[in-house]
C-alpha atoms as a PDB file:
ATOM      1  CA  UNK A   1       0.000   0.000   0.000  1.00  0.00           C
ATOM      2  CA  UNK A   2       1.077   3.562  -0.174  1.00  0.00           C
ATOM      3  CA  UNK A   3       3.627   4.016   2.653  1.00  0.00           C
ATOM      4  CA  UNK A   4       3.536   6.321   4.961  1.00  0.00           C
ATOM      5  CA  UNK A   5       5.693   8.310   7.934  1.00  0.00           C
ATOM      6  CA  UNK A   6       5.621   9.862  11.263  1.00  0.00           C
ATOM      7  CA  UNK A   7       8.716  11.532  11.471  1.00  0.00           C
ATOM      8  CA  UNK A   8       9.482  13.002  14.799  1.00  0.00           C
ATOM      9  CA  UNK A   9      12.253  16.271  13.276  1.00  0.00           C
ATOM     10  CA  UNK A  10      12.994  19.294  14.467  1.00  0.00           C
ATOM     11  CA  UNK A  11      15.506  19.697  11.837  1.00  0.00           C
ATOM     12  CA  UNK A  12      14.985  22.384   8.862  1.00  0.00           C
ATOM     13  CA  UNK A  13      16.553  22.988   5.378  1.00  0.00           C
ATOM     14  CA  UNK A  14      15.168  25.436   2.894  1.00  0.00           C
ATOM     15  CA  UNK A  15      13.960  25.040  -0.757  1.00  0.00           C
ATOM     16  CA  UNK A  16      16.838  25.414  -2.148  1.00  0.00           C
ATOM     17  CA  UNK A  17      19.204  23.430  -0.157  1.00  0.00           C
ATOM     18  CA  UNK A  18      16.485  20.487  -0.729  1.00  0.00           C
ATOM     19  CA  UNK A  19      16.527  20.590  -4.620  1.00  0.00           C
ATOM     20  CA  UNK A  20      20.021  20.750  -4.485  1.00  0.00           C
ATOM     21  CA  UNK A  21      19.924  17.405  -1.941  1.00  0.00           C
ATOM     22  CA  UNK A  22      17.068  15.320  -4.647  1.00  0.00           C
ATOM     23  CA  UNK A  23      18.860  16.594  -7.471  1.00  0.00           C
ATOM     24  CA  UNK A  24      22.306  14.874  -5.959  1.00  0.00           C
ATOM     25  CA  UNK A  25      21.097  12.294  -3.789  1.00  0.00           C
ATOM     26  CA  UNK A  26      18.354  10.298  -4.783  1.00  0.00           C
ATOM     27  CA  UNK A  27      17.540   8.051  -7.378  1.00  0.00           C
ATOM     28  CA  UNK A  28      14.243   9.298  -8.840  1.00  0.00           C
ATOM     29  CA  UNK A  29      13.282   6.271 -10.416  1.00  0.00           C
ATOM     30  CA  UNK A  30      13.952   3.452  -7.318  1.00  0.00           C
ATOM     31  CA  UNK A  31      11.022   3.542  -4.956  1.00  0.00           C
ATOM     32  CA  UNK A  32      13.280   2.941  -1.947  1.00  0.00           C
ATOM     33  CA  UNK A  33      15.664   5.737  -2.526  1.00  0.00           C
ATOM     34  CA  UNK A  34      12.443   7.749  -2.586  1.00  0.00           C
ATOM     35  CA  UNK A  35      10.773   6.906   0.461  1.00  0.00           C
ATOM     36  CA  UNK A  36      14.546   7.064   2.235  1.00  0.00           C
ATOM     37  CA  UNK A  37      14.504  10.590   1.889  1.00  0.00           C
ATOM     38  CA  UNK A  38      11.683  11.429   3.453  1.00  0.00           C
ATOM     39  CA  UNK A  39      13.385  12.917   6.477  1.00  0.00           C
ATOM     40  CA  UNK A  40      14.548  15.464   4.146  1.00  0.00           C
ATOM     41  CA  UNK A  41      11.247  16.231   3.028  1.00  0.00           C
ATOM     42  CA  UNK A  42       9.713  16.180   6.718  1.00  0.00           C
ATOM     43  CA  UNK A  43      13.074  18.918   7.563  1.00  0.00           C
ATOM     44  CA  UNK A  44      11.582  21.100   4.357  1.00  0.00           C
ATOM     45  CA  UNK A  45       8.141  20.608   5.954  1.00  0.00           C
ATOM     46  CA  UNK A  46       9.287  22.028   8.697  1.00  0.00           C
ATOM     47  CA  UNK A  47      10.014  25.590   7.358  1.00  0.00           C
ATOM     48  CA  UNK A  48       7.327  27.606   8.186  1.00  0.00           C
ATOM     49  CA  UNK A  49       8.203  30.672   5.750  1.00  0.00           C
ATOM     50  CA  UNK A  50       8.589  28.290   2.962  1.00  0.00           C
ATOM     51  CA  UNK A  51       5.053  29.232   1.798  1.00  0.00           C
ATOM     52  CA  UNK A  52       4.808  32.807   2.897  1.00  0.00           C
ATOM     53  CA  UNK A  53       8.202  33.290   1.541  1.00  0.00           C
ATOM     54  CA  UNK A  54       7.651  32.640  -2.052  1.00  0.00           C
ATOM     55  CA  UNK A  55       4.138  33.870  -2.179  1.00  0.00           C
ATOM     56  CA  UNK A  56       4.918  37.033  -1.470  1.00  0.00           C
ATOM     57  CA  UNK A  57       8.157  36.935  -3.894  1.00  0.00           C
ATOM     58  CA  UNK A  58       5.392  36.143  -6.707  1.00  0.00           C
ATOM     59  CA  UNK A  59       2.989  38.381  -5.907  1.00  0.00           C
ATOM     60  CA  UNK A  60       5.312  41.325  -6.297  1.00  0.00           C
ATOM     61  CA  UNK A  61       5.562  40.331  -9.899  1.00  0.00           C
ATOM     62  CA  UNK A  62       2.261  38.806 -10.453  1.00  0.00           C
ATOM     63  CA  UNK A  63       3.343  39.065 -14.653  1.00  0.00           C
ATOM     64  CA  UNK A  64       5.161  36.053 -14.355  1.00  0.00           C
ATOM     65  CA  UNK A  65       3.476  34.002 -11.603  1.00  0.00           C
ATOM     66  CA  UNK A  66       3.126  30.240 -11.715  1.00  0.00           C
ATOM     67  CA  UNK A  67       3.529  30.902 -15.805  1.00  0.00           C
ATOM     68  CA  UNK A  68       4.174  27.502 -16.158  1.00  0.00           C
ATOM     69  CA  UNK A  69       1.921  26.059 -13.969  1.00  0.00           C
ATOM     70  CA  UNK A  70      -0.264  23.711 -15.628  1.00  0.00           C
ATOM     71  CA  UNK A  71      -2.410  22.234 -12.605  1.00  0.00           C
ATOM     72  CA  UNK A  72      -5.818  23.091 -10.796  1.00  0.00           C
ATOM     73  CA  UNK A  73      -6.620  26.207  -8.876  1.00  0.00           C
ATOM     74  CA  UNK A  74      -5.372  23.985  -5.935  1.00  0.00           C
ATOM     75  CA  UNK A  75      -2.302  23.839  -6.614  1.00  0.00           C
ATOM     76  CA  UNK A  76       1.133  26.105  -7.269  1.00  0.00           C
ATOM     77  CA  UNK A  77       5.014  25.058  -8.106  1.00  0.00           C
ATOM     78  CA  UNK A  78       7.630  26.115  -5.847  1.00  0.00           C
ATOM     79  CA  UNK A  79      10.787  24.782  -7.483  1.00  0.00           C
ATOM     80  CA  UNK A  80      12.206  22.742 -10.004  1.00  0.00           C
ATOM     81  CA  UNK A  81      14.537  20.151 -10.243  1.00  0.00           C
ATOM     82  CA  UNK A  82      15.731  18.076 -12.888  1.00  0.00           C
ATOM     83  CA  UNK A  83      13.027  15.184 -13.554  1.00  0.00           C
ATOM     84  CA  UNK A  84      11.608  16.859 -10.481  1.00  0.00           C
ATOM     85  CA  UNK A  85       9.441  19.863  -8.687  1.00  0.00           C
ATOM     86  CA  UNK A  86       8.128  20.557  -5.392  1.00  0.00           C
ATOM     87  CA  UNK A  87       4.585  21.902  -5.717  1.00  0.00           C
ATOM     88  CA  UNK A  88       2.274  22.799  -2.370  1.00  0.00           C
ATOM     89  CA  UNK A  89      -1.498  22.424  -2.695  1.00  0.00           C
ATOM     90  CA  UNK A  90      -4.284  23.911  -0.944  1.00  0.00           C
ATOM     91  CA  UNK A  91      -7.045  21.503   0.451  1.00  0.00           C
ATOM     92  CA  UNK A  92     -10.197  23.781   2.159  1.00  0.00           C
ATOM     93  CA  UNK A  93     -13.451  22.589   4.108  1.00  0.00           C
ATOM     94  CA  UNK A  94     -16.801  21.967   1.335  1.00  0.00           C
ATOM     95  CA  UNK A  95     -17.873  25.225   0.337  1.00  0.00           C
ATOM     96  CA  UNK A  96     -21.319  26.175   2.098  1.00  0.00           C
ATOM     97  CA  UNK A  97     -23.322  27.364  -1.121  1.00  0.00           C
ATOM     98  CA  UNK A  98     -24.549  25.031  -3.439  1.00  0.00           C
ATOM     99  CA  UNK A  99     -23.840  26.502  -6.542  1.00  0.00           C
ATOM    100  CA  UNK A 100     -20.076  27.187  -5.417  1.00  0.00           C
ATOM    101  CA  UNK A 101     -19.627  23.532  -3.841  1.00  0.00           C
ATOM    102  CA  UNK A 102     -20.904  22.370  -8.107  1.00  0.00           C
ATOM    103  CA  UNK A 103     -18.099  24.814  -9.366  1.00  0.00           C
ATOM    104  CA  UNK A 104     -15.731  23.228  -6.797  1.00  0.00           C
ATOM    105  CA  UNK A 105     -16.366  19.220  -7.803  1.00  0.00           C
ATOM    106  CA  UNK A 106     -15.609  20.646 -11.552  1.00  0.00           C
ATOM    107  CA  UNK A 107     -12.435  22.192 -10.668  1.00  0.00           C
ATOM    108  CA  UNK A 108     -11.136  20.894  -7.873  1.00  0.00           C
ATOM    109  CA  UNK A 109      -9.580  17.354  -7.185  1.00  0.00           C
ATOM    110  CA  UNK A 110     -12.362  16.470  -4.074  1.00  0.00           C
ATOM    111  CA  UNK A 111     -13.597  12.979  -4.369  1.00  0.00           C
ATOM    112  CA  UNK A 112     -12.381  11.906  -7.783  1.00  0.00           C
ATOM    113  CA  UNK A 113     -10.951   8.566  -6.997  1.00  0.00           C
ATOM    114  CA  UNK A 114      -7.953   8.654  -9.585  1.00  0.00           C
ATOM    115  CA  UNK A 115      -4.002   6.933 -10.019  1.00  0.00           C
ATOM    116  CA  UNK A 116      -1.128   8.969 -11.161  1.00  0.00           C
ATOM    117  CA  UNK A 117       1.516   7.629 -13.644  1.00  0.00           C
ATOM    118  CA  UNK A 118       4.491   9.070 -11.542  1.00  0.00           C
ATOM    119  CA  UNK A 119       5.355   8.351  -7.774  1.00  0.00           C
ATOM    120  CA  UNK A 120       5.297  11.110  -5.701  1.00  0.00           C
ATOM    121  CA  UNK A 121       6.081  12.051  -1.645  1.00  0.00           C
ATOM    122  CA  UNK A 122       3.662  14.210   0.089  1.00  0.00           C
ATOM    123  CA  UNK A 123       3.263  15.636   3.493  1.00  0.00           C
ATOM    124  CA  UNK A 124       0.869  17.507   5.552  1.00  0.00           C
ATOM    125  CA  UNK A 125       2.575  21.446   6.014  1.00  0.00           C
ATOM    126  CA  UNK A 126      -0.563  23.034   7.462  1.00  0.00           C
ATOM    127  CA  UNK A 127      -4.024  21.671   8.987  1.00  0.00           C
ATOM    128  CA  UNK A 128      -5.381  18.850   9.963  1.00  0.00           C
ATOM    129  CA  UNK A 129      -5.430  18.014   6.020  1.00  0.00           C
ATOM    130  CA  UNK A 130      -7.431  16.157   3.760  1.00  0.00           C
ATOM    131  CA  UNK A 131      -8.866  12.984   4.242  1.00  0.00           C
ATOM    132  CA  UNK A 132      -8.473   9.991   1.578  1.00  0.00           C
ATOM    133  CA  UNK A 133      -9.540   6.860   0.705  1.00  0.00           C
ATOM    134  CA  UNK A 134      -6.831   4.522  -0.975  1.00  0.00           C
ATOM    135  CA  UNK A 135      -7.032   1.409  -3.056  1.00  0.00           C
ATOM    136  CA  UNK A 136      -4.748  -0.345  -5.077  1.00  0.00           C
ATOM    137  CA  UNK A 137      -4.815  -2.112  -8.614  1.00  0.00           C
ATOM    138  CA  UNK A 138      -2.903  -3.535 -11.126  1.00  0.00           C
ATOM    139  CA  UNK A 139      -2.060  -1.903 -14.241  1.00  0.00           C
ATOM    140  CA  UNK A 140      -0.638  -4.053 -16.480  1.00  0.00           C
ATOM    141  CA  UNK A 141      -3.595  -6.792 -16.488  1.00  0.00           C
ATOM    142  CA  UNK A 142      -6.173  -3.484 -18.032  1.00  0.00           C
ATOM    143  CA  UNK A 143      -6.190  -2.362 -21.442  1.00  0.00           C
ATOM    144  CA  UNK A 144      -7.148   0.966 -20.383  1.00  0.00           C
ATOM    145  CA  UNK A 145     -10.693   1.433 -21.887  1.00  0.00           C
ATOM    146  CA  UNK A 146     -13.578   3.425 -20.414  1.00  0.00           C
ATOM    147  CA  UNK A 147     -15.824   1.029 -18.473  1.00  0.00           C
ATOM    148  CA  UNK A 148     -12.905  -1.404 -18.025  1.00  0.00           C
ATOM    149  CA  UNK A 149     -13.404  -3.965 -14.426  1.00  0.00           C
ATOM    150  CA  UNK A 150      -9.776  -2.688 -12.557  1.00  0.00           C
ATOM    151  CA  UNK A 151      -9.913  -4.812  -9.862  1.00  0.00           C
ATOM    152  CA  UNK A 152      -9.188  -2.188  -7.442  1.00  0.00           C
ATOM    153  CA  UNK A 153      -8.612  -3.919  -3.833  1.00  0.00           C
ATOM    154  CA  UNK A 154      -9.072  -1.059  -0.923  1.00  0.00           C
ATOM    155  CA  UNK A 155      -6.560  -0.584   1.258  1.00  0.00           C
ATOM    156  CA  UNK A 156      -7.707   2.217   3.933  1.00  0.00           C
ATOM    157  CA  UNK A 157      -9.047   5.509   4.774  1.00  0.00           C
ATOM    158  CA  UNK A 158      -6.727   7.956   6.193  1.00  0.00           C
ATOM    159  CA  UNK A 159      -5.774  11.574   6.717  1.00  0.00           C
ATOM    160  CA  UNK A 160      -2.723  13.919   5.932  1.00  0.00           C
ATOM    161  CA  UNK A 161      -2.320  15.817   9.303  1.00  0.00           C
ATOM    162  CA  UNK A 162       0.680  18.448   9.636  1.00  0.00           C
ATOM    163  CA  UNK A 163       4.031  16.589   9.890  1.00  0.00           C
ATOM    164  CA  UNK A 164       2.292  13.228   7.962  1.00  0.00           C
ATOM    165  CA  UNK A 165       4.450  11.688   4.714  1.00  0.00           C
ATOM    166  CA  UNK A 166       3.542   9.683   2.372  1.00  0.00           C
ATOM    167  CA  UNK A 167       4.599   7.998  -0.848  1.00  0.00           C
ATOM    168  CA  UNK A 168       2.211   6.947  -3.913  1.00  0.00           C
ATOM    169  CA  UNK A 169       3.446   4.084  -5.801  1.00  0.00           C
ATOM    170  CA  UNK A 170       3.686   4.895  -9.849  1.00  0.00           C
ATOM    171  CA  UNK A 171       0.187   3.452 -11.538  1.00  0.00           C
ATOM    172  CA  UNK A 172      -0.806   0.970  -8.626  1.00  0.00           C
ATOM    173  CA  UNK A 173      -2.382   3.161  -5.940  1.00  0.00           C
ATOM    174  CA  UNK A 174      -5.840   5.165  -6.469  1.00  0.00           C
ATOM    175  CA  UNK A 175      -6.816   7.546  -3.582  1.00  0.00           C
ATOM    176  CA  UNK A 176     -10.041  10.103  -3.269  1.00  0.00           C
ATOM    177  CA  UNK A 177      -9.476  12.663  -1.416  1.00  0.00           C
ATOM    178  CA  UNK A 178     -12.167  14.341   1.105  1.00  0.00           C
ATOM    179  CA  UNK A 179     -12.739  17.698   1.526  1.00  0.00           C
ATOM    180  CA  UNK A 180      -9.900  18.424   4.807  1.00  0.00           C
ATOM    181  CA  UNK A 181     -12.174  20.360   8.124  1.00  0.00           C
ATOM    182  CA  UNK A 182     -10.122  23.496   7.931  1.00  0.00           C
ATOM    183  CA  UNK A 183      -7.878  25.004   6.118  1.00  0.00           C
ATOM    184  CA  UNK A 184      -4.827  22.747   4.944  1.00  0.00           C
ATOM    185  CA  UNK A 185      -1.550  22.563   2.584  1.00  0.00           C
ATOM    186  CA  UNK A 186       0.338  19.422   1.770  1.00  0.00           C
ATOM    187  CA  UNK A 187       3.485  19.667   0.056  1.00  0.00           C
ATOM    188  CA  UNK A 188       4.530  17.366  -2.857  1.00  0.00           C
ATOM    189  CA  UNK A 189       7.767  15.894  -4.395  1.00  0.00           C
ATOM    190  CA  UNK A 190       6.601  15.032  -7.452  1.00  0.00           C
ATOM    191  CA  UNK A 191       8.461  12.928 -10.087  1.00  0.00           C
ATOM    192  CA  UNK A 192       8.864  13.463 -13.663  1.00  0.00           C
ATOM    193  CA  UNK A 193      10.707  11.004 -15.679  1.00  0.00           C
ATOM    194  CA  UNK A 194      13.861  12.330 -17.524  1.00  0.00           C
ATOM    195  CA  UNK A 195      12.632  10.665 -20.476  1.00  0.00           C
ATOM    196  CA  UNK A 196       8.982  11.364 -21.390  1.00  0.00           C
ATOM    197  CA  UNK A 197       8.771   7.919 -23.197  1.00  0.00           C
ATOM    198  CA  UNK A 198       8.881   6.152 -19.858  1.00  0.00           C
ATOM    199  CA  UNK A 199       5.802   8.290 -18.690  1.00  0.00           C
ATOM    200  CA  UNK A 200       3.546   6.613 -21.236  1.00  0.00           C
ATOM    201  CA  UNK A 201       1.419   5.038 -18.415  1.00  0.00           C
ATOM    202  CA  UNK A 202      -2.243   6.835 -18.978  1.00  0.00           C
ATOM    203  CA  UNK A 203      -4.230   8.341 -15.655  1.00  0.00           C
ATOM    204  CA  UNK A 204      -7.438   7.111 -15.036  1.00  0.00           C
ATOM    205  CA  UNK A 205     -10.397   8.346 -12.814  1.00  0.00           C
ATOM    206  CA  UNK A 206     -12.062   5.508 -11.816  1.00  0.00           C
ATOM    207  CA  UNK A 207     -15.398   4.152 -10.808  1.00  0.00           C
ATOM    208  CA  UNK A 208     -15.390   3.247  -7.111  1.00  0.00           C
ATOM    209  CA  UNK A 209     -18.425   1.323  -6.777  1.00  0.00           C
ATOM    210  CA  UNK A 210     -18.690  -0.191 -10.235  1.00  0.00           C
ATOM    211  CA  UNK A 211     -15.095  -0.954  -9.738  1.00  0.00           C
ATOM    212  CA  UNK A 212     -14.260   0.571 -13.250  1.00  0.00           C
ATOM    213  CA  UNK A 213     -12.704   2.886 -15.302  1.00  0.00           C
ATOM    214  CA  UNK A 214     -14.369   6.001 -15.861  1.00  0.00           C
ATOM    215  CA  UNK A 215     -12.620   8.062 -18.097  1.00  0.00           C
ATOM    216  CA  UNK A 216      -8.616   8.866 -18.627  1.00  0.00           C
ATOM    217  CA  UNK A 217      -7.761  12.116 -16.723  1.00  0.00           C
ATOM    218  CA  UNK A 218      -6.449  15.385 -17.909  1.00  0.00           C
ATOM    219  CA  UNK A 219      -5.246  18.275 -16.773  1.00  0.00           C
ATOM    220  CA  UNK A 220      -6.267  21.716 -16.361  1.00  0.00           C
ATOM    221  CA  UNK A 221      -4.684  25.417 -15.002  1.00  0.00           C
ATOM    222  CA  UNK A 222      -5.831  27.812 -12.187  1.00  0.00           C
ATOM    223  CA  UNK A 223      -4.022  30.151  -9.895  1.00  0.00           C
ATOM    224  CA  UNK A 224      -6.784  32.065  -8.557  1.00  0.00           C
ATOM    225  CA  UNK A 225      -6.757  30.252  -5.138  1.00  0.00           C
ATOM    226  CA  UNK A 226      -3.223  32.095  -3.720  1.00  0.00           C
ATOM    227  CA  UNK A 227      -5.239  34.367  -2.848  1.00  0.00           C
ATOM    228  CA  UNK A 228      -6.992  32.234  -0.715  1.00  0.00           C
ATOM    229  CA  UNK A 229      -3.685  31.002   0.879  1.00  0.00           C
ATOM    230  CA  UNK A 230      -2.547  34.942   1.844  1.00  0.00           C
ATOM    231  CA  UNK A 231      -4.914  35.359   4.589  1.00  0.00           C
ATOM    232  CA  UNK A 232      -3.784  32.170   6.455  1.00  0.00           C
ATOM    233  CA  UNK A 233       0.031  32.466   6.225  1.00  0.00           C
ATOM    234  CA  UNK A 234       0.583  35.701   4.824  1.00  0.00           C
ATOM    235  CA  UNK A 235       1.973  38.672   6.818  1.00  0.00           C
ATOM    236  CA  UNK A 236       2.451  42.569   6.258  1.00  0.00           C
ATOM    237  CA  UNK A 237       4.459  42.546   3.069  1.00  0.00           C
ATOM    238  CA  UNK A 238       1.466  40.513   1.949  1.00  0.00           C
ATOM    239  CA  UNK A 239      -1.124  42.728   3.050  1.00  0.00           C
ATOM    240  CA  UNK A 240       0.570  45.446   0.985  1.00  0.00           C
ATOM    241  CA  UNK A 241       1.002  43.372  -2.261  1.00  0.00           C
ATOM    242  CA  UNK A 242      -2.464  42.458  -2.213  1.00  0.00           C
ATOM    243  CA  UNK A 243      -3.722  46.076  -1.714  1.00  0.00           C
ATOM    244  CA  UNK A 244      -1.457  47.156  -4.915  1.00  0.00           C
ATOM    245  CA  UNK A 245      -3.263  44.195  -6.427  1.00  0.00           C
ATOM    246  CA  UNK A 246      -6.668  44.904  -5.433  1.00  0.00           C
ATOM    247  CA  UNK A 247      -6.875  48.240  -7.333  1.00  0.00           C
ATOM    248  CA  UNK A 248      -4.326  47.808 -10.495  1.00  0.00           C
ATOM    249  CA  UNK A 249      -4.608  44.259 -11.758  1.00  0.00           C
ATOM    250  CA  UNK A 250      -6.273  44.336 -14.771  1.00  0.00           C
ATOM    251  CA  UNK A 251      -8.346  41.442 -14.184  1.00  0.00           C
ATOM    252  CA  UNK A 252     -11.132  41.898 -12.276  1.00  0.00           C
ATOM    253  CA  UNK A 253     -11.825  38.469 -10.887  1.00  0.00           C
ATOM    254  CA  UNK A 254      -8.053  38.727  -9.072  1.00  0.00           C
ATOM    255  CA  UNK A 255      -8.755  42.475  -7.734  1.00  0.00           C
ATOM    256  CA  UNK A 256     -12.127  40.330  -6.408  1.00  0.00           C
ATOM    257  CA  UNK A 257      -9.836  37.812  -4.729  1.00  0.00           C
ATOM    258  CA  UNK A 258      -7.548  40.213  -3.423  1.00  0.00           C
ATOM    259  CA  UNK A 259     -10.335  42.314  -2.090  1.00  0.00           C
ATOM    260  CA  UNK A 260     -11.188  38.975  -0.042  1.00  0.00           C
ATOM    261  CA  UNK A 261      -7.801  38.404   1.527  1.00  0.00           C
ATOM    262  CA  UNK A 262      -7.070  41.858   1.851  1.00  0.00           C
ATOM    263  CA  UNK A 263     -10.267  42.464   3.716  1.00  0.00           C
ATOM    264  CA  UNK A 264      -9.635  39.067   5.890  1.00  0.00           C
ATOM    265  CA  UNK A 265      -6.498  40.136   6.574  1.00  0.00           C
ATOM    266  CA  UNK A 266      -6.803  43.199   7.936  1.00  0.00           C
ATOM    267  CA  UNK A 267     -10.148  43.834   9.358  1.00  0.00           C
ATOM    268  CA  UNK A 268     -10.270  47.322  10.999  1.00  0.00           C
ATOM    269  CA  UNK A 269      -9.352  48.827   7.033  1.00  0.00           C
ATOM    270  CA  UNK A 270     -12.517  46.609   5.414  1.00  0.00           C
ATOM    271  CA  UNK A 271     -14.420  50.116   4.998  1.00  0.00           C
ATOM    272  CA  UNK A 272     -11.912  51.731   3.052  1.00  0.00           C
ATOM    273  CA  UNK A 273     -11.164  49.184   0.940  1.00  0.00           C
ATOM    274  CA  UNK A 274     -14.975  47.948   0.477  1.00  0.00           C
ATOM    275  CA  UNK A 275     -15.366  51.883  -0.551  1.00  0.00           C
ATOM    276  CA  UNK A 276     -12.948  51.843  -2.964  1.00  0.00           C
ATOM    277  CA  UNK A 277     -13.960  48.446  -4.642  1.00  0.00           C
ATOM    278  CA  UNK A 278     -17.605  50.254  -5.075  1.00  0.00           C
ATOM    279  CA  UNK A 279     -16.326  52.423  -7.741  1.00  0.00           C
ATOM    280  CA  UNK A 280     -14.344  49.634  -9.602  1.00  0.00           C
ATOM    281  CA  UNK A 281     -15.301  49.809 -13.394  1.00  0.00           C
ATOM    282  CA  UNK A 282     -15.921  46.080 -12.943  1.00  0.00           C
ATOM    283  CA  UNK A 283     -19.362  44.849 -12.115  1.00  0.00           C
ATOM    284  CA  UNK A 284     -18.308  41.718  -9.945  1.00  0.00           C
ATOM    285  CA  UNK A 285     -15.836  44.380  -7.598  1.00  0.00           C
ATOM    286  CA  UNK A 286     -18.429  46.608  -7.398  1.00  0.00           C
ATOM    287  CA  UNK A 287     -21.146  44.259  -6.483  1.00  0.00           C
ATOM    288  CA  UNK A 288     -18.543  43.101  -3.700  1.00  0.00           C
ATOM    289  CA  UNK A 289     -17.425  46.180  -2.859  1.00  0.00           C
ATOM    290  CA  UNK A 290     -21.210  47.692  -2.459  1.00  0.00           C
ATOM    291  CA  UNK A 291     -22.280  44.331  -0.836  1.00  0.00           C
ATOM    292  CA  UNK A 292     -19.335  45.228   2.086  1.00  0.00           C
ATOM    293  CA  UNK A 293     -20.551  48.676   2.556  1.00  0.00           C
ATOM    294  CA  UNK A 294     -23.997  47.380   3.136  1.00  0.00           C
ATOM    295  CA  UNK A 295     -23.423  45.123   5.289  1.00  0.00           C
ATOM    296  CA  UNK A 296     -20.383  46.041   7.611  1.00  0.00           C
ATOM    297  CA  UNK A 297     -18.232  42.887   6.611  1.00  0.00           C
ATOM    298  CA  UNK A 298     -16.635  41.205   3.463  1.00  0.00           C
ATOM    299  CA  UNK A 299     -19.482  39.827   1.489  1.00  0.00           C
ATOM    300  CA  UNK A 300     -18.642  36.053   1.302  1.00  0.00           C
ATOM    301  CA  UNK A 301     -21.411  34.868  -0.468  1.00  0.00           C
ATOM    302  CA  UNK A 302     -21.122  38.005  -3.334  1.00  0.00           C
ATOM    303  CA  UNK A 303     -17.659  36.780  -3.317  1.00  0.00           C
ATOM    304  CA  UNK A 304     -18.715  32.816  -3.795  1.00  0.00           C
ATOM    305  CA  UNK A 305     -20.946  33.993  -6.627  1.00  0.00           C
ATOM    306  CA  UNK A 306     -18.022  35.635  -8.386  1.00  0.00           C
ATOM    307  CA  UNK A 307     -15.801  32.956  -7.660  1.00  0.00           C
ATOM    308  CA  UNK A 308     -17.727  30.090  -9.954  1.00  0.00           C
ATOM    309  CA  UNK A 309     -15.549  31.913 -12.573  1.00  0.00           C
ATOM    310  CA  UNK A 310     -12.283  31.760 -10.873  1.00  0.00           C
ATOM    311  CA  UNK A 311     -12.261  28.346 -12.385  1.00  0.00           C
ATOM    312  CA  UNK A 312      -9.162  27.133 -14.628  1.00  0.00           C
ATOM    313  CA  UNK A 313      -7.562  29.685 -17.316  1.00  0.00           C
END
């Protein structure tokens, strides 16, 4: 089954002295040399300005954020190796409104039980994290066609708490993940292979309770949700970039976003800002900006509404 850690470390290295220490050290494509450098990973886990650090690097030149970022609104690269990156993603409690928890199962990787063609390390960095169910299967015995029996054998349901590793195997384990009770980031090693012929394996969703395949996943691309992340480890210099943000990005939908954290962030100024958002030439600030005014506090549903389009780009 996938394996997994509890690694009791007080020890910390920083992002780059870990891609330095993969790139060197370990041998991408052994599963053992993978899971024996997990107490690396659980000393990177334990920097707690990894996050902050880099989101606040990238907001100050939002022109070139997470350009090559070609994953969910969930999730954002922090560095690259070679035939490696480390990515963090963002896992947050089921969304109260209906019509935003529908955007969310389209967008979002919440209870989509699915493989992945690469192995990969993750760990819990903030929250109590997501819960998962896990199975395993066999991939060479399936020919890989929609409605397909996988014989998928379950192996448990378990959580990724803060200071929690573990490793999925290449094309054997499936896991659905759970929406996590507060808000959560994981961190991921994920492995690329050098050569892109060796990653011919396909990705399927699959059929839990048939016990098939359902389709062959794909991939889509969304950054909207750092600005969900500022307001939980963000600090001052954040506050500022997202002000800036809030009033001179040309897209409306992340001056809407930026609104919210800014707001979140720092309470006492909500007014002000809410004021100035009224008289944005876009309708969705406006309506959250006027929405604030009216009612003394950041209009989260307005801001729900809006954010059924702060789906993939």
């Amino acid at each position: 089954m996938a394996l997994a850690f509890l690694l009791d470390s007080s020890d910390v290295i920083g992002l780059d002295e870990y891609l330095e220490y993969v790139g060197a050290g370990v041998d991408l494509q052994d599963l053992d040399s993978v899971a024996a450098s997990a107490p690396k990973f659980r000393a990177l886990m334990n920097d707690r300005k990894l996050v902050t650090g880099l989101l606040n690097r990238q907001l100050d030149d939002w022109g070139t954020f997470q350009a090559g970022n070609t994953y969910t609104a969930q999730t954002f690269v922090l560095g690259v190796g070679d035939g490696f990156f480390v990515r963090a993603n963002i896992w947050s409690p089921p969304a109260k409104n209906a019509e935003v928890g529908a955007a969310e199962a389209a967008n979002f990787s919440y209870l989509i039980p699915h493989d992945h063609n690469f192995t990969f390390m993750t760990g819990g960095y903030l929250g109590s994290g997501y819960r998962t169910s896990i199975w395993e299967y066999d991939y060479a015995k399936l020919a890989g066609v929609k409605g397909e029996f996988a014989g998928l054998r379950f192996l448990e349901h378990t959580s990724l708490p803060s200071g929690k590793i573990m490793v999925y195997r290449k094309s054997i384990d499936v896991h659905s993940q759970e929406h996590a009770d507060e808000f959560s980031i994981s961190l991921n090693l994920m492995i690329m292979p050098r050569d892109a012929t060796l990653n011919a394996a396909n990705q399927y969703i699959f059929d839990v309770e048939a016990g098939t395949i359902k389709s062959i996943a794909s991939q889509t691309t969304g950054r909207v949700s750092i600005c969900e992340l500022a307001q939980h480890v963000g600090d001052s210099t954040t506050a500022g970039l997202f002000d800036s943000l809030s009033v001179r990005h040309p897209d409306p939908q992340i001056r809407a976003a930026s609104i919210r954290s800014l707001v979140n962030m720092l309470p006492a100024e909500a007014e002000a800002v809410f004021e100035r958002a009224s008289r944005d030439g876009a309708a969705l600030v406006r309506e959250l900006g006027i929405a604030g005014l009216d009612s003394g506090t950041f209009a989260e549903d307005a801001y729900q509404r809006a954010r059924i389009s702060l789906g993939p780009d």
